[in-house]
C-alpha atoms as a PDB file:
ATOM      1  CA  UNK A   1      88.257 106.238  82.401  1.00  0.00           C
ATOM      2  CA  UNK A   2      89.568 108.659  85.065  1.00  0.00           C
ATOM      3  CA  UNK A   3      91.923 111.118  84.604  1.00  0.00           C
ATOM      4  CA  UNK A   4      94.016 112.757  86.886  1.00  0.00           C
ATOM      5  CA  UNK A   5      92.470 115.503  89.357  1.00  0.00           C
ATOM      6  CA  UNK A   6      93.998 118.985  87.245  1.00  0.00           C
ATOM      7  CA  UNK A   7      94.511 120.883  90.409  1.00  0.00           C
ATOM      8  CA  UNK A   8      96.480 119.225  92.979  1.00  0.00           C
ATOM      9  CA  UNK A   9      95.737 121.511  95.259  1.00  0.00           C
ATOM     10  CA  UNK A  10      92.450 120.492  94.764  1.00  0.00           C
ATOM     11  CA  UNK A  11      92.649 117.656  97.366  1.00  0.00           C
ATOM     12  CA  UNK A  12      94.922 118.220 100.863  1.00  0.00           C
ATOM     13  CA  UNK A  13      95.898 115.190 102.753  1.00  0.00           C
ATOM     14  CA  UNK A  14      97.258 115.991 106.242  1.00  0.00           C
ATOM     15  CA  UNK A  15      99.794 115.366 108.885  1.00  0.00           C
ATOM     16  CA  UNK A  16     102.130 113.459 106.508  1.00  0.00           C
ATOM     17  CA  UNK A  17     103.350 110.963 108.289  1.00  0.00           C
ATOM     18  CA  UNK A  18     100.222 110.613 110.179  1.00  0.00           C
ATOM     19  CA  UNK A  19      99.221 108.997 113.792  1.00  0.00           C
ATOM     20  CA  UNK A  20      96.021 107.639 114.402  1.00  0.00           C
ATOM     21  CA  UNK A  21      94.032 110.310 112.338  1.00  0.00           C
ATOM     22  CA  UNK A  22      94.872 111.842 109.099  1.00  0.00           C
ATOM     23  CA  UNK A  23      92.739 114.686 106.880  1.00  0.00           C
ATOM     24  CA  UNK A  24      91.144 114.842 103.665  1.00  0.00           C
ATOM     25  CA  UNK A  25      90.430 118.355 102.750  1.00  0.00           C
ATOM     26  CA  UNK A  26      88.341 117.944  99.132  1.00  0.00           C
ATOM     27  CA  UNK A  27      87.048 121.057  97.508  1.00  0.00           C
ATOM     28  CA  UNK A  28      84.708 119.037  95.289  1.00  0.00           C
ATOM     29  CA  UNK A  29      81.424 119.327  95.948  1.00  0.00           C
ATOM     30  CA  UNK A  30      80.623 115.790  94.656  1.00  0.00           C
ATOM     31  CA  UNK A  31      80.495 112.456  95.951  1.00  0.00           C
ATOM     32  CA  UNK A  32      84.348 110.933  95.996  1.00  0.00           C
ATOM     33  CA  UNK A  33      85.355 107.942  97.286  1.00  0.00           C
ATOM     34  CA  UNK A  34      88.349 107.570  98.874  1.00  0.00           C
ATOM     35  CA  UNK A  35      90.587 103.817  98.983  1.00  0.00           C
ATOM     36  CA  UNK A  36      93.362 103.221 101.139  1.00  0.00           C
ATOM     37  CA  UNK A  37      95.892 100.166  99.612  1.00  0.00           C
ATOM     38  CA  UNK A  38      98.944  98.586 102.152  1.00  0.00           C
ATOM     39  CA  UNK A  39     102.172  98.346 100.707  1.00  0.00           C
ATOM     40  CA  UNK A  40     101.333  94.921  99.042  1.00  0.00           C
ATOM     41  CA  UNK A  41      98.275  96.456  97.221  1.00  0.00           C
ATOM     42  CA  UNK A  42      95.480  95.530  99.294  1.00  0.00           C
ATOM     43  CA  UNK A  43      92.567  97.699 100.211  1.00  0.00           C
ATOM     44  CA  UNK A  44      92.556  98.260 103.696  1.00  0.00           C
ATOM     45  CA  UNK A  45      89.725 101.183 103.990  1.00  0.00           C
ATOM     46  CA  UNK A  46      87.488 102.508 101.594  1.00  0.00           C
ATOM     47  CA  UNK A  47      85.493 105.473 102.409  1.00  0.00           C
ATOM     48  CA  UNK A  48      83.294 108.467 100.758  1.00  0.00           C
ATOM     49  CA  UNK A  49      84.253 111.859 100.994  1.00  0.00           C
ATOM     50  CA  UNK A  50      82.396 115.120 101.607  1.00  0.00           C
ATOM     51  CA  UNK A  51      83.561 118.224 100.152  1.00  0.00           C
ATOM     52  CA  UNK A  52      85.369 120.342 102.922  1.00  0.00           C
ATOM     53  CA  UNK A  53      87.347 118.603 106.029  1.00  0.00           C
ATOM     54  CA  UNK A  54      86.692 114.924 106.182  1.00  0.00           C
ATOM     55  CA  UNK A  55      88.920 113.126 109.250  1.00  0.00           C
ATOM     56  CA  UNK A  56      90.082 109.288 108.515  1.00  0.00           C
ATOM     57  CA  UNK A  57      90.735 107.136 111.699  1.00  0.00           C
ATOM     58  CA  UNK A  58      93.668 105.392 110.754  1.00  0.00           C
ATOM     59  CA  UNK A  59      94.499 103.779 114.473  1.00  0.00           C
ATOM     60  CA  UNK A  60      93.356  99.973 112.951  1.00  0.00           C
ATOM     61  CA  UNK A  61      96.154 100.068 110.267  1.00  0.00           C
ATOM     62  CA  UNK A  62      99.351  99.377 111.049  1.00  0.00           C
ATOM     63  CA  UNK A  63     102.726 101.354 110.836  1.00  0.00           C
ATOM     64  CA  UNK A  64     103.926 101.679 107.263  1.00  0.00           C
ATOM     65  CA  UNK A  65     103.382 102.909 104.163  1.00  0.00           C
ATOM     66  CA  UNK A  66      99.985 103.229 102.296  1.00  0.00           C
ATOM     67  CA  UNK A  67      98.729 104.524  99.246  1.00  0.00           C
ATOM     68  CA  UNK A  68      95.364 106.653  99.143  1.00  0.00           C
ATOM     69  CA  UNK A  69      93.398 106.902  96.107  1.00  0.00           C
ATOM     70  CA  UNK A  70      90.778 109.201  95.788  1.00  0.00           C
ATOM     71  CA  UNK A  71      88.212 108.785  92.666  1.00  0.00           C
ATOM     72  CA  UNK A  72      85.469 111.460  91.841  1.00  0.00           C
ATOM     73  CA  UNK A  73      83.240 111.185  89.441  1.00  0.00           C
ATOM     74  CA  UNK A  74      85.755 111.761  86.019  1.00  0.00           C
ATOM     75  CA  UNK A  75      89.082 112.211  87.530  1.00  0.00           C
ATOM     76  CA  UNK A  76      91.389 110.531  90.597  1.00  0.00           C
ATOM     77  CA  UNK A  77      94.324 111.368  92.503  1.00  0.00           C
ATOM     78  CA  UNK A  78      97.031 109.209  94.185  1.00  0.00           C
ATOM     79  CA  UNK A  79      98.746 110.426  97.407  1.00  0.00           C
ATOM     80  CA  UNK A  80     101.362 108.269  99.445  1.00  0.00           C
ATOM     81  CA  UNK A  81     100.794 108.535 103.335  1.00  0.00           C
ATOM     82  CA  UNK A  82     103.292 107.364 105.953  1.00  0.00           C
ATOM     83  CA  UNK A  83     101.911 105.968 109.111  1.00  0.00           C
ATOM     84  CA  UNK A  84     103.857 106.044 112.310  1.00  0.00           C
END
């Protein structure tokens, strides 16, 4: 079972709201892989992650609010993301 990622600060997710194009800045050096769930709980995009700057095209998804969950290999971490 995962538990949650100790340092938050660990994992950046940027602008907040977003556009077409959003960040994921992970400073883990393993592979993570990174779900994006609409407001009714479906996943809309999954992804892996590299550590450093990753970019996430977003334009596809519609306006609204999402929820990003990023799982590495013994932890995960939950950010909300606004899309405008």
């Amino acid at each position: 079972m995962n538990n949650e990622l100790k340092n938050k600060d660990d994992i950046q997710l940027y602008p907040n709201p977003a556009t077409d194009r959003v960040y994921v800045d992970s400073k883990e050096t393993k592979k993570v892989q990174m779900q994006v769930y609409n407001i009714i709980g479906e996943c809309v995009l999954q992804r892996e992650l590299k550590g450093g700057i990753n970019e996430i095209d977003m334009s596809k998804l519609s306006n609204g609010i999402f929820m990003i969950r990023i799982i590495g290999e013994n932890w995960e971490a939950k950010r909300k993301l606004i899309k405008e």
